[in-house]
PDB file of N, CA and C in Angstrom:
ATOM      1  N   UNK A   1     -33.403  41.468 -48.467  1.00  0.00           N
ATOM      2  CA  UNK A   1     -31.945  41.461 -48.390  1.00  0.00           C
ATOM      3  C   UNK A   1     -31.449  42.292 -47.197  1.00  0.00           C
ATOM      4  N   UNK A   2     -32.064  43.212 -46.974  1.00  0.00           N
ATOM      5  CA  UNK A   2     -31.560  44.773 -45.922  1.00  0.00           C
ATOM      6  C   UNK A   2     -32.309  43.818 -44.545  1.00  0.00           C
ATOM      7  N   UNK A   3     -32.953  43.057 -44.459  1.00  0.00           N
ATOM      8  CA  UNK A   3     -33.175  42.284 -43.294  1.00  0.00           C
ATOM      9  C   UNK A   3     -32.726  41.242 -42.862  1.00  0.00           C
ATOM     10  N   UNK A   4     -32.278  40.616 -44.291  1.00  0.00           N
ATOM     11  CA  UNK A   4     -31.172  39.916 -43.485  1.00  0.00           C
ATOM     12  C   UNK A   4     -29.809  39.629 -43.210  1.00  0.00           C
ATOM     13  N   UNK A   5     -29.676  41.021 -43.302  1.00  0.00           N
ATOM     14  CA  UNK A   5     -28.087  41.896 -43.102  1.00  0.00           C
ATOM     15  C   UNK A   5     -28.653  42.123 -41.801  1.00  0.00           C
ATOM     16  N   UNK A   6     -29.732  42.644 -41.249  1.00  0.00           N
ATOM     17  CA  UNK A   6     -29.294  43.086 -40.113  1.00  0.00           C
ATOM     18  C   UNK A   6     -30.133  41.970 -39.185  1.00  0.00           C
ATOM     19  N   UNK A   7     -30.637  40.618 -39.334  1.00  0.00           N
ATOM     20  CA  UNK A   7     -30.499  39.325 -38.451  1.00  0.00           C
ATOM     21  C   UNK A   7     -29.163  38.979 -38.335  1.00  0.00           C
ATOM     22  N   UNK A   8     -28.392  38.852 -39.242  1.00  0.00           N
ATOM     23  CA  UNK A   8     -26.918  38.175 -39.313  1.00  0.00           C
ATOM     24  C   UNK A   8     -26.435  39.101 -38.132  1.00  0.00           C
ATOM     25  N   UNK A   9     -26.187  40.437 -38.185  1.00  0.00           N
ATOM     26  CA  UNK A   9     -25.543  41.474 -37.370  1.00  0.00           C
ATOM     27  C   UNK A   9     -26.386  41.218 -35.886  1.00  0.00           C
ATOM     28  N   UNK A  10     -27.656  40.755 -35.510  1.00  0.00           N
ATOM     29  CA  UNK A  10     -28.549  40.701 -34.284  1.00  0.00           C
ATOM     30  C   UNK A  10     -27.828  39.432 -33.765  1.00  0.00           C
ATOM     31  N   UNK A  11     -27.300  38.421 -34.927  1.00  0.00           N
ATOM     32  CA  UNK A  11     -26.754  37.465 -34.307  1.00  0.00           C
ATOM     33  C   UNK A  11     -25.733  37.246 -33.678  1.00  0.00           C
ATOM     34  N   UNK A  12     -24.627  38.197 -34.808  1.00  0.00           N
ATOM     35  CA  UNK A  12     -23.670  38.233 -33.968  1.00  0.00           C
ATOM     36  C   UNK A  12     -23.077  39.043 -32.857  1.00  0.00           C
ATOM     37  N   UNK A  13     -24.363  39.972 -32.490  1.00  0.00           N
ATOM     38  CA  UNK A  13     -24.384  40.698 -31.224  1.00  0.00           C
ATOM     39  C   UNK A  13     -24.610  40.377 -30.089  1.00  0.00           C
ATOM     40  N   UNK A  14     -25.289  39.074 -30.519  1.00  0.00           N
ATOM     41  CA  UNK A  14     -25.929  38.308 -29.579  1.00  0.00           C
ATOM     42  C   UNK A  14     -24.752  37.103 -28.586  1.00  0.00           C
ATOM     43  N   UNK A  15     -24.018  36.460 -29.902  1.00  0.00           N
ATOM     44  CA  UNK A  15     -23.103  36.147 -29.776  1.00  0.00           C
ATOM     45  C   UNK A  15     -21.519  36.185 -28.923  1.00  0.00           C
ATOM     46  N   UNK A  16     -21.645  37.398 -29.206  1.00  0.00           N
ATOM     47  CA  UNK A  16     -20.611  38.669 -28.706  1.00  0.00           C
ATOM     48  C   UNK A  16     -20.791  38.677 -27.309  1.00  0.00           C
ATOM     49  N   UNK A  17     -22.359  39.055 -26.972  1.00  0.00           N
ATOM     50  CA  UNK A  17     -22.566  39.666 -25.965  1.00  0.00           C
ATOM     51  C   UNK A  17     -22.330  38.196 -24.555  1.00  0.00           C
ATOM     52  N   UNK A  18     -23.056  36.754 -25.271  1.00  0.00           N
ATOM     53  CA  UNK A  18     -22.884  35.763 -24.791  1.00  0.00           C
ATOM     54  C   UNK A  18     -21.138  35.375 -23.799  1.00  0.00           C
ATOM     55  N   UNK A  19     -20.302  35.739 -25.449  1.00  0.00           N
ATOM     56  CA  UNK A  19     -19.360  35.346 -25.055  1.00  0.00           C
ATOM     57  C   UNK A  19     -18.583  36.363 -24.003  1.00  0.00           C
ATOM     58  N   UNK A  20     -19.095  37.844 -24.132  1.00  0.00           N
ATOM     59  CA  UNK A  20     -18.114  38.446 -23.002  1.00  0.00           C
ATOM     60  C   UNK A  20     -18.429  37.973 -21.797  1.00  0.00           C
ATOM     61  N   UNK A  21     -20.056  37.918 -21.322  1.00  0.00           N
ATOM     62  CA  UNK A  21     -20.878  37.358 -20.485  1.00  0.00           C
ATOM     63  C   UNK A  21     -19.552  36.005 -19.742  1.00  0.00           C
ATOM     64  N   UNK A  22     -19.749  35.086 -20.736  1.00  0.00           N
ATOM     65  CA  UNK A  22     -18.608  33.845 -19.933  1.00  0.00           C
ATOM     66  C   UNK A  22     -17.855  34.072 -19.583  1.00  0.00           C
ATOM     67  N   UNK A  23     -16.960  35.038 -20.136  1.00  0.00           N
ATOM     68  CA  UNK A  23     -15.328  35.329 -20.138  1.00  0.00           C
ATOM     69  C   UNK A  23     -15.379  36.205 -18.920  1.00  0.00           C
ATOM     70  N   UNK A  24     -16.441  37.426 -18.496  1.00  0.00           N
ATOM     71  CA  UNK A  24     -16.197  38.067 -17.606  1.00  0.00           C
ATOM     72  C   UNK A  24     -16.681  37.078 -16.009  1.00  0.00           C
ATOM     73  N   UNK A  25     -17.435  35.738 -16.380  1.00  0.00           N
ATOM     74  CA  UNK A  25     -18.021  34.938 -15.443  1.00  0.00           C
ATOM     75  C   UNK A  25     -16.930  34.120 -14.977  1.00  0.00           C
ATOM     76  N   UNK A  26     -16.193  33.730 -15.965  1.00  0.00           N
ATOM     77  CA  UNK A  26     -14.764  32.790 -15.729  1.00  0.00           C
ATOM     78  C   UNK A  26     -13.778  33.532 -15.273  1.00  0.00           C
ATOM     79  N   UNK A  27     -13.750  35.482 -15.402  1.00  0.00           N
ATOM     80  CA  UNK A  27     -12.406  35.720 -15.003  1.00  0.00           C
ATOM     81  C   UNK A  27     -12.826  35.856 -12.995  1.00  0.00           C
ATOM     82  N   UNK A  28     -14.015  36.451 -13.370  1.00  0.00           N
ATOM     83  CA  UNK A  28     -14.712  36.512 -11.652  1.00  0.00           C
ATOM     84  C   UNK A  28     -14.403  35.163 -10.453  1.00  0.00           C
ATOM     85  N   UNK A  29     -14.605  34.068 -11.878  1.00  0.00           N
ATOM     86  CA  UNK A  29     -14.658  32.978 -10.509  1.00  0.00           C
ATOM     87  C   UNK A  29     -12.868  32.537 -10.736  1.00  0.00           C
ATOM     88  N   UNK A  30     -11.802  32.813 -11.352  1.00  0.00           N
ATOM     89  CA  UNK A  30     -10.987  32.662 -11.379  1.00  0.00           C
ATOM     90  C   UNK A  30     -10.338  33.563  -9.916  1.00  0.00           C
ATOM     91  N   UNK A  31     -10.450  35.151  -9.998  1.00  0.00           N
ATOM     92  CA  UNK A  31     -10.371  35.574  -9.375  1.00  0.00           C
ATOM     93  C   UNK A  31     -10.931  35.368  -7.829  1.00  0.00           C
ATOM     94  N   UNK A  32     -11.934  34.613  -7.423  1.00  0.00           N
ATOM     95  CA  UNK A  32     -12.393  34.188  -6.104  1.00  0.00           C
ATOM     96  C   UNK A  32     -11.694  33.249  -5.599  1.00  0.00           C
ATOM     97  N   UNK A  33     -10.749  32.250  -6.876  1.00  0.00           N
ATOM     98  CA  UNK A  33      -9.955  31.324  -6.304  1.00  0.00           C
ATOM     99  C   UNK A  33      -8.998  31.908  -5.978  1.00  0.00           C
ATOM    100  N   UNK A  34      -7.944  32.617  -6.850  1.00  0.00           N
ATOM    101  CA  UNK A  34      -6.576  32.885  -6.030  1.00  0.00           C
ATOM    102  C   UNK A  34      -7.315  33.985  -4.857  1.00  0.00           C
ATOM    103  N   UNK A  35      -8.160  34.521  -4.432  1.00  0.00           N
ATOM    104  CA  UNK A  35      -8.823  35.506  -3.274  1.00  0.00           C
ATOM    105  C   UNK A  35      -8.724  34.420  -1.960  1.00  0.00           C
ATOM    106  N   UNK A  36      -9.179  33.058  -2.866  1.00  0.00           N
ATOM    107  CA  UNK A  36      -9.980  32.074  -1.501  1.00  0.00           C
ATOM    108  C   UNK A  36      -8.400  31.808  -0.844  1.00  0.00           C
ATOM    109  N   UNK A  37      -7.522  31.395  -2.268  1.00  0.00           N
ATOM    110  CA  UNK A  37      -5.663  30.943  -2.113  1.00  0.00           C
ATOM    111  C   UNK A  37      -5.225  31.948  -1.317  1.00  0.00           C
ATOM    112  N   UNK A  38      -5.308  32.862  -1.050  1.00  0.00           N
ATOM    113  CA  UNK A  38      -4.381  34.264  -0.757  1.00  0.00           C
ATOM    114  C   UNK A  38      -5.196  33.925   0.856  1.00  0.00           C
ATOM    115  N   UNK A  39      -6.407  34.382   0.787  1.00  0.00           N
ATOM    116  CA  UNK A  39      -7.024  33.936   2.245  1.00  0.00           C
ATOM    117  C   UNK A  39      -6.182  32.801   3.268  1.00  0.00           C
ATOM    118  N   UNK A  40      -6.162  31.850   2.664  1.00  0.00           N
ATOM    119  CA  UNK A  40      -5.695  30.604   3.217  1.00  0.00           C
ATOM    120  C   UNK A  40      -4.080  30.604   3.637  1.00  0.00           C
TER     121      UNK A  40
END
């Protein structure tokens, strides 16, 4: 039981970690566009 409390919790760390991963990948390349816009 105490193990798989803490797979569930590995998962959703995992999860977590995935999704900041995108969000900080999408705000980066968001940011290169209005950089590239502002350039131009």
């Amino acid at each position: 039981m105490a193990h798989l409390f803490f797979f569930s919790c590995a998962i959703v760390a995992f999860l977590l970690r995935i999704r900041s991963l995108n969000l900080l990948y999408s705000s980066r390349k968001r940011f290169s566009a209005i950089q590239c816009l502002y350039v131009m």
